[in-house]
PDB file of N, CA and C in Angstrom:
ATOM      1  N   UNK A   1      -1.289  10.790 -14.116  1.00  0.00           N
ATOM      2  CA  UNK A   1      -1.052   9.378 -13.950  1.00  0.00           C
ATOM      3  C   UNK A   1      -1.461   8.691 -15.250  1.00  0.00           C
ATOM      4  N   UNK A   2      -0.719   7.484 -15.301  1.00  0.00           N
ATOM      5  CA  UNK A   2      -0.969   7.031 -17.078  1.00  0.00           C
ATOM      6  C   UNK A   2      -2.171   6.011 -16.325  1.00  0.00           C
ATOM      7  N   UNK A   3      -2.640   6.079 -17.353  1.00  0.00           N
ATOM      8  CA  UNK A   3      -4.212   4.839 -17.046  1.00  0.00           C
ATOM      9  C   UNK A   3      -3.770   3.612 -18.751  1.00  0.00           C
ATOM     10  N   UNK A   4      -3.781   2.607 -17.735  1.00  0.00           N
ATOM     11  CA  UNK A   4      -4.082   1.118 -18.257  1.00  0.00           C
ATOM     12  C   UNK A   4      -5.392   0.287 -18.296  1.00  0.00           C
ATOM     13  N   UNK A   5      -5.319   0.332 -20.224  1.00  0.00           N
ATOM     14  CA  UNK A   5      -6.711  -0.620 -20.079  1.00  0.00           C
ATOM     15  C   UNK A   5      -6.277  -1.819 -21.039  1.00  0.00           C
ATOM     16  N   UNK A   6      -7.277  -3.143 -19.776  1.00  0.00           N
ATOM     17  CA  UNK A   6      -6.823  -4.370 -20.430  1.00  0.00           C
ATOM     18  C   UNK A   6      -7.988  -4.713 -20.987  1.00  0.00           C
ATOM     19  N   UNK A   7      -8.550  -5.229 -21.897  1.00  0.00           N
ATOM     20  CA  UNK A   7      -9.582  -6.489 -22.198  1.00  0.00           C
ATOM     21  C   UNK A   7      -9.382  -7.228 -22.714  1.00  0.00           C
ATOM     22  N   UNK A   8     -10.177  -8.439 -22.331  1.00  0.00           N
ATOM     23  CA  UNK A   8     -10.265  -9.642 -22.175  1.00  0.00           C
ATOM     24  C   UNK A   8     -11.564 -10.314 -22.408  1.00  0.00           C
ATOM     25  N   UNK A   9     -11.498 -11.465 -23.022  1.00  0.00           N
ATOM     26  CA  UNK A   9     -12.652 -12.153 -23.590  1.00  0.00           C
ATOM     27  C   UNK A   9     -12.890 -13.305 -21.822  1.00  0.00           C
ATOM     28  N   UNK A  10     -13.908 -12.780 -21.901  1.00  0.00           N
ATOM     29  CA  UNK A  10     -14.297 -14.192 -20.406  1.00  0.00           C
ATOM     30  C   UNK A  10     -15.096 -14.835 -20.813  1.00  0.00           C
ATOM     31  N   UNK A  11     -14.965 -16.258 -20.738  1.00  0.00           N
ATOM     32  CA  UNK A  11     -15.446 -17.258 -20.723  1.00  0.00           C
ATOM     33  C   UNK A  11     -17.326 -17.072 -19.863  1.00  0.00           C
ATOM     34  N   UNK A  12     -18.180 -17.449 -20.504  1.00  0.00           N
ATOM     35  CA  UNK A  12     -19.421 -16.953 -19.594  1.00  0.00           C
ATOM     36  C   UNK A  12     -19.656 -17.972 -18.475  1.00  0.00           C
ATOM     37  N   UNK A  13     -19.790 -17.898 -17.230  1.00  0.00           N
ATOM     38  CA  UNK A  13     -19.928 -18.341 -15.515  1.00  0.00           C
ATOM     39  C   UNK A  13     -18.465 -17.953 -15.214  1.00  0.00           C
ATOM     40  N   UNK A  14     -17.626 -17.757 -15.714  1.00  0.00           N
ATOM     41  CA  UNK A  14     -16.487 -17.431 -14.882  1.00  0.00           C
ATOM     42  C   UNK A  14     -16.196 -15.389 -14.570  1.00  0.00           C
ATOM     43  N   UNK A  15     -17.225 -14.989 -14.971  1.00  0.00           N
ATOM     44  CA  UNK A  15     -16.432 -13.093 -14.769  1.00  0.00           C
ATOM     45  C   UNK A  15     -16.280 -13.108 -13.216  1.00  0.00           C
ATOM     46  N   UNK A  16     -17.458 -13.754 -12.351  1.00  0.00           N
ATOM     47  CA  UNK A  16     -16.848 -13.434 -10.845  1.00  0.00           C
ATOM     48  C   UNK A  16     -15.620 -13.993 -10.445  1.00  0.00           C
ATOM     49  N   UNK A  17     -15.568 -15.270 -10.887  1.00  0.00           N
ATOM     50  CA  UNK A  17     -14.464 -15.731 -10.542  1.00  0.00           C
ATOM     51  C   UNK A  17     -12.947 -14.932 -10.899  1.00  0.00           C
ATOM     52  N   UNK A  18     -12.947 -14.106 -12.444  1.00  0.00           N
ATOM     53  CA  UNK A  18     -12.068 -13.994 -12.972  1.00  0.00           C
ATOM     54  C   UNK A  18     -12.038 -12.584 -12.549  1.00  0.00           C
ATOM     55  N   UNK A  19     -12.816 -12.256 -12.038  1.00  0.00           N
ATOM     56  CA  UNK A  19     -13.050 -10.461 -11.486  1.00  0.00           C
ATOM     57  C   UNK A  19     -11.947 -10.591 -10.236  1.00  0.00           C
ATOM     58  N   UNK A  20     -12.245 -11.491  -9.076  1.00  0.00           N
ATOM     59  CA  UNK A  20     -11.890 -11.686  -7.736  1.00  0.00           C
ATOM     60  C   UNK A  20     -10.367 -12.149  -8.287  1.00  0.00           C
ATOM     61  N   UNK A  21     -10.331 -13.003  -9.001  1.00  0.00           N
ATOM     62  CA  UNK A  21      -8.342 -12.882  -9.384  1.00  0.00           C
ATOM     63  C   UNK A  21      -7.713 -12.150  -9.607  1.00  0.00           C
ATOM     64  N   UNK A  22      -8.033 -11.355 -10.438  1.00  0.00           N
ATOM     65  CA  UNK A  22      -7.798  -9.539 -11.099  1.00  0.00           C
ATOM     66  C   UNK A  22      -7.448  -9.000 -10.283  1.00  0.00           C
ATOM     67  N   UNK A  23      -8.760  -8.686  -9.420  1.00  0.00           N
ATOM     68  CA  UNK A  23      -8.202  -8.072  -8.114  1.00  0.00           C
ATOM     69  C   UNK A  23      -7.413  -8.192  -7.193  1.00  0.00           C
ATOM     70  N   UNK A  24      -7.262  -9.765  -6.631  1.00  0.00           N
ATOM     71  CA  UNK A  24      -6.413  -9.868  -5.651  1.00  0.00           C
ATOM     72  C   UNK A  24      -4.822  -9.851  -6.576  1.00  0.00           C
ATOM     73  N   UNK A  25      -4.515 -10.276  -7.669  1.00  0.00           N
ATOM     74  CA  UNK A  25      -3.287 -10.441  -8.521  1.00  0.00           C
ATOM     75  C   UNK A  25      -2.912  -8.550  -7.842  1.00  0.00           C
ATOM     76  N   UNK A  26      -4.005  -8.106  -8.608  1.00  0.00           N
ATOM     77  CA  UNK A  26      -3.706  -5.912  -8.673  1.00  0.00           C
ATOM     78  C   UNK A  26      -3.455  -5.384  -7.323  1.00  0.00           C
ATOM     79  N   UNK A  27      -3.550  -6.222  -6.373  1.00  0.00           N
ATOM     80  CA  UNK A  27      -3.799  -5.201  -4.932  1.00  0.00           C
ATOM     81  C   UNK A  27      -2.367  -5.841  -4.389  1.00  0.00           C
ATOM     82  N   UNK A  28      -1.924  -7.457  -4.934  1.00  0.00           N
ATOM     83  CA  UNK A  28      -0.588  -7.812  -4.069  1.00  0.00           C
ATOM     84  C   UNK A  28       0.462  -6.907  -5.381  1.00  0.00           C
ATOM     85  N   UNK A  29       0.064  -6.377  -6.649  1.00  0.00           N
ATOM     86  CA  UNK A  29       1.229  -5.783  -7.191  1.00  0.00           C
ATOM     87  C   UNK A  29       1.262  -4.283  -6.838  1.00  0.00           C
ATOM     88  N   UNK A  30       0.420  -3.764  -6.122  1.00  0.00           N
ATOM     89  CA  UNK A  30       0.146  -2.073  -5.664  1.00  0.00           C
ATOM     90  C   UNK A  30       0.841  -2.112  -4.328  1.00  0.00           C
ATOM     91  N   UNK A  31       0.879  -3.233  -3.863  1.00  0.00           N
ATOM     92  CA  UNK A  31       1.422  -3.509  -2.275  1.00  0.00           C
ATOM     93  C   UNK A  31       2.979  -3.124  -2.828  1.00  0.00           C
ATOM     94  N   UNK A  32       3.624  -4.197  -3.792  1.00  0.00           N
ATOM     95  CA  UNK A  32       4.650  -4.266  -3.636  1.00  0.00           C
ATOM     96  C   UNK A  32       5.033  -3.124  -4.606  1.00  0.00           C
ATOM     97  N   UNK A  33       4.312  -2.523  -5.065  1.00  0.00           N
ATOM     98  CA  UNK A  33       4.801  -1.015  -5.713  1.00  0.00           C
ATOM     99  C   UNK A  33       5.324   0.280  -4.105  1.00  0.00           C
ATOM    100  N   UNK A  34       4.553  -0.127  -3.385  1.00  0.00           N
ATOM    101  CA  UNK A  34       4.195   0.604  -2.709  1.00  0.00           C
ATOM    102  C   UNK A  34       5.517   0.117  -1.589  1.00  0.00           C
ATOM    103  N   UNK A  35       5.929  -0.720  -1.126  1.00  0.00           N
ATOM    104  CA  UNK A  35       6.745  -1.491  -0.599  1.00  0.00           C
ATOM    105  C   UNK A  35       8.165  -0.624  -1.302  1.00  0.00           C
ATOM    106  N   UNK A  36       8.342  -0.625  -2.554  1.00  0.00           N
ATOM    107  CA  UNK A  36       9.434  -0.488  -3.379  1.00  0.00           C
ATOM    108  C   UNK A  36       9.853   1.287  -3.298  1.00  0.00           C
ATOM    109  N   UNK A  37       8.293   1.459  -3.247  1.00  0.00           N
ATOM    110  CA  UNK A  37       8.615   3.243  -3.051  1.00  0.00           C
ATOM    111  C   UNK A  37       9.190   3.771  -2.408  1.00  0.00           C
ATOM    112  N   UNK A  38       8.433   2.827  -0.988  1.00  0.00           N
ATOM    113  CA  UNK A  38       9.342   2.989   0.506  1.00  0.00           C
ATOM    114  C   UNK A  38      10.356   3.402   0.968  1.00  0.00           C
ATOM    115  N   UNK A  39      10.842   2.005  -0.129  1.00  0.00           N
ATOM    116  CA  UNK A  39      12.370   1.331   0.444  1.00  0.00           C
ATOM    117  C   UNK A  39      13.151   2.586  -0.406  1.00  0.00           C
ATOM    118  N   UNK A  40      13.060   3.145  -1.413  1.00  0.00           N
ATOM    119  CA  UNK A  40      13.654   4.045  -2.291  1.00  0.00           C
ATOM    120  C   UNK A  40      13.757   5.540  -1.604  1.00  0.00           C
ATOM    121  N   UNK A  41      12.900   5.661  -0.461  1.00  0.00           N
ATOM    122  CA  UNK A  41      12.145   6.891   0.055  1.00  0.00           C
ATOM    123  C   UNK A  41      13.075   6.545   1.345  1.00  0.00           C
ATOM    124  N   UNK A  42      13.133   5.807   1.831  1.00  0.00           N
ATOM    125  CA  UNK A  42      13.991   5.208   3.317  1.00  0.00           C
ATOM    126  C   UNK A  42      15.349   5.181   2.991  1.00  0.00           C
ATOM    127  N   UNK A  43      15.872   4.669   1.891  1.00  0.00           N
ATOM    128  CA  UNK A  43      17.561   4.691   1.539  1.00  0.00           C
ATOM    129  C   UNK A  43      18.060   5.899   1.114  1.00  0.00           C
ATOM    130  N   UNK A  44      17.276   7.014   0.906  1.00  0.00           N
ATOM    131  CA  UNK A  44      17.575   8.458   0.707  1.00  0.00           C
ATOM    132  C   UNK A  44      17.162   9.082   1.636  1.00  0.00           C
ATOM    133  N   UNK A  45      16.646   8.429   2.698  1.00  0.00           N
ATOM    134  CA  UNK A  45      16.057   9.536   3.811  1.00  0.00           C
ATOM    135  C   UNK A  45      17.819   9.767   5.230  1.00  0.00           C
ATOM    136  N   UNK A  46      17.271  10.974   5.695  1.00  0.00           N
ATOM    137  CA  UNK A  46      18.704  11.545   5.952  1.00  0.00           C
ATOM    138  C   UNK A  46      18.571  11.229   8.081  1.00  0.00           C
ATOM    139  N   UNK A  47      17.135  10.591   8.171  1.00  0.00           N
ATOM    140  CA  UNK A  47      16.603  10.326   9.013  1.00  0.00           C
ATOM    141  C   UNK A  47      16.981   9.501  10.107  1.00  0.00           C
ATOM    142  N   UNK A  48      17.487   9.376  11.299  1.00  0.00           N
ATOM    143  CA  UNK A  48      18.428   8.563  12.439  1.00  0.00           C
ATOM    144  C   UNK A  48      17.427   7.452  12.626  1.00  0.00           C
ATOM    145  N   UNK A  49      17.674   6.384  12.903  1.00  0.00           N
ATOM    146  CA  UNK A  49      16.766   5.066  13.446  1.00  0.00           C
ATOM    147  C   UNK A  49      16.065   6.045  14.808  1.00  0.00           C
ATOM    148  N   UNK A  50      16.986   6.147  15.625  1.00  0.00           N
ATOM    149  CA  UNK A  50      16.303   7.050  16.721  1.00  0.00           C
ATOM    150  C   UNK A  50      15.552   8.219  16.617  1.00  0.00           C
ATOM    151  N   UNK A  51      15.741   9.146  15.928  1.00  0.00           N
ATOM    152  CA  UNK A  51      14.633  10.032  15.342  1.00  0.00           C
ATOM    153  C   UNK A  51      13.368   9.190  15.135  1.00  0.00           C
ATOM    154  N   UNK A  52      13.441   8.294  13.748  1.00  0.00           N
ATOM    155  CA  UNK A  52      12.104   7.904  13.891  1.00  0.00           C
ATOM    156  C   UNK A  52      11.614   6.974  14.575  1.00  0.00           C
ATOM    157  N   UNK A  53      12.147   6.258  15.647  1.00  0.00           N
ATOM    158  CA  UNK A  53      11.664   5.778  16.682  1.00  0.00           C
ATOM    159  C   UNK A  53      10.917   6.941  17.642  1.00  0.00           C
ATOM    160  N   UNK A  54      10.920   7.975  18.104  1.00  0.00           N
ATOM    161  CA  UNK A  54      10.756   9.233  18.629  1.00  0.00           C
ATOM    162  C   UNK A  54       9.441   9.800  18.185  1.00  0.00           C
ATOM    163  N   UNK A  55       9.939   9.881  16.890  1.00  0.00           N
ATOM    164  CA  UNK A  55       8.359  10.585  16.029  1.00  0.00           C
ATOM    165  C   UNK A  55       7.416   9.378  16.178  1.00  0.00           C
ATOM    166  N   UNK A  56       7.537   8.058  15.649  1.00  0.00           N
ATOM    167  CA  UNK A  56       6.569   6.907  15.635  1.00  0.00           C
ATOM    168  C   UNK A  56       5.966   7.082  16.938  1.00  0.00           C
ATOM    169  N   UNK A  57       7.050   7.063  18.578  1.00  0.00           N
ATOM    170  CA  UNK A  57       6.347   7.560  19.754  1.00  0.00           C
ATOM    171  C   UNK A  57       5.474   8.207  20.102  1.00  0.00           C
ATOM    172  N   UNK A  58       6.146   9.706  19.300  1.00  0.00           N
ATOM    173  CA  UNK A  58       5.238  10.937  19.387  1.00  0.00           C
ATOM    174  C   UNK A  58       3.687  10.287  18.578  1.00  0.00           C
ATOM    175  N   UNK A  59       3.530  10.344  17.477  1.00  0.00           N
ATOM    176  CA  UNK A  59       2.055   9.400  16.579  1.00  0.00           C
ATOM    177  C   UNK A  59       1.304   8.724  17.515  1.00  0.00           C
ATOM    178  N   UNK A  60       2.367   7.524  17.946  1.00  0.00           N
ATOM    179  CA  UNK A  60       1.260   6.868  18.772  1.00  0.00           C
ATOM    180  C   UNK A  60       0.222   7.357  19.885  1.00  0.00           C
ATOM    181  N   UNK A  61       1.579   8.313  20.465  1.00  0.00           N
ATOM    182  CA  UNK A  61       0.433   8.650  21.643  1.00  0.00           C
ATOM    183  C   UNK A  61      -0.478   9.769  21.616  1.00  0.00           C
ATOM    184  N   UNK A  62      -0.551  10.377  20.419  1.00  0.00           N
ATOM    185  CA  UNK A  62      -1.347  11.664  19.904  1.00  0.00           C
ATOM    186  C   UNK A  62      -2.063  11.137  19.018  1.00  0.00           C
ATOM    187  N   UNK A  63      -2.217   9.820  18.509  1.00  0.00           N
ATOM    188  CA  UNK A  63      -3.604   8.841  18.067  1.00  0.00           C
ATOM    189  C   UNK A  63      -4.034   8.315  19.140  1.00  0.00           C
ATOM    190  N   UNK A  64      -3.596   7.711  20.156  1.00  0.00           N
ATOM    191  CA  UNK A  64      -4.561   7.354  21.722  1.00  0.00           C
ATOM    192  C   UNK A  64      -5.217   8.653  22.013  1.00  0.00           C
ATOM    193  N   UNK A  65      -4.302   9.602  22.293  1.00  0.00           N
ATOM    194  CA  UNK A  65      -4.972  10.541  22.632  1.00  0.00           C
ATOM    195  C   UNK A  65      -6.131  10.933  22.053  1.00  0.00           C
ATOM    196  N   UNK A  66      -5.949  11.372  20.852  1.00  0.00           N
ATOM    197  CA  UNK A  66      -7.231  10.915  19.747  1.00  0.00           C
ATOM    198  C   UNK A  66      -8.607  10.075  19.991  1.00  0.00           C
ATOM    199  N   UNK A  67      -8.350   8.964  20.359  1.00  0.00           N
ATOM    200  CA  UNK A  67      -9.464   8.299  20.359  1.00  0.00           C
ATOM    201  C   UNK A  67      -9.634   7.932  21.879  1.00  0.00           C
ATOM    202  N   UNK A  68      -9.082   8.551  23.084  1.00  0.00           N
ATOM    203  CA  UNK A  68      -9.192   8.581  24.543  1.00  0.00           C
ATOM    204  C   UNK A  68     -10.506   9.682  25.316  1.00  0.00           C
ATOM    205  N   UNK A  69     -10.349  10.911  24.022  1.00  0.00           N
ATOM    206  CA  UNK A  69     -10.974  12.245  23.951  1.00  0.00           C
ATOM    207  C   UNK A  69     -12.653  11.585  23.947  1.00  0.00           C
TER     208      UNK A  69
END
């Protein structure tokens, strides 16, 4: 995986502030990385709506089961 490094000069009383933006900015662009993968992973998948309605079934009730035990 390639690693990105940024720096940045912060202003002094603002790093928490400017920490907590960083982060939330990085976690809604990992979402929508992640969103995009999906959709790329779903438009090549060879998979019936009803199939995975079926399997999602099957999950659910073998995670209740899971935590019923």
């Amino acid at each position: 995986m390639k690693e990105i490094v940024l720096r940045l000069e912060v202003p002094k009383g603002l790093e928490s502030k400017l920490e907590l933006a960083i982060e939330k900015v990085l976690n809604m662009f990992l979402r929508e990385v992640r969103f995009k993968i999906a959709r790329e992973i779903l438009e090549e998948s060879e998979l019936s709506e009803e199939k995975a309605r079926e399997l999602a079934k099957e999950v659910n009730l073998s995670v209740a089961k899971r935590h019923l035990e």
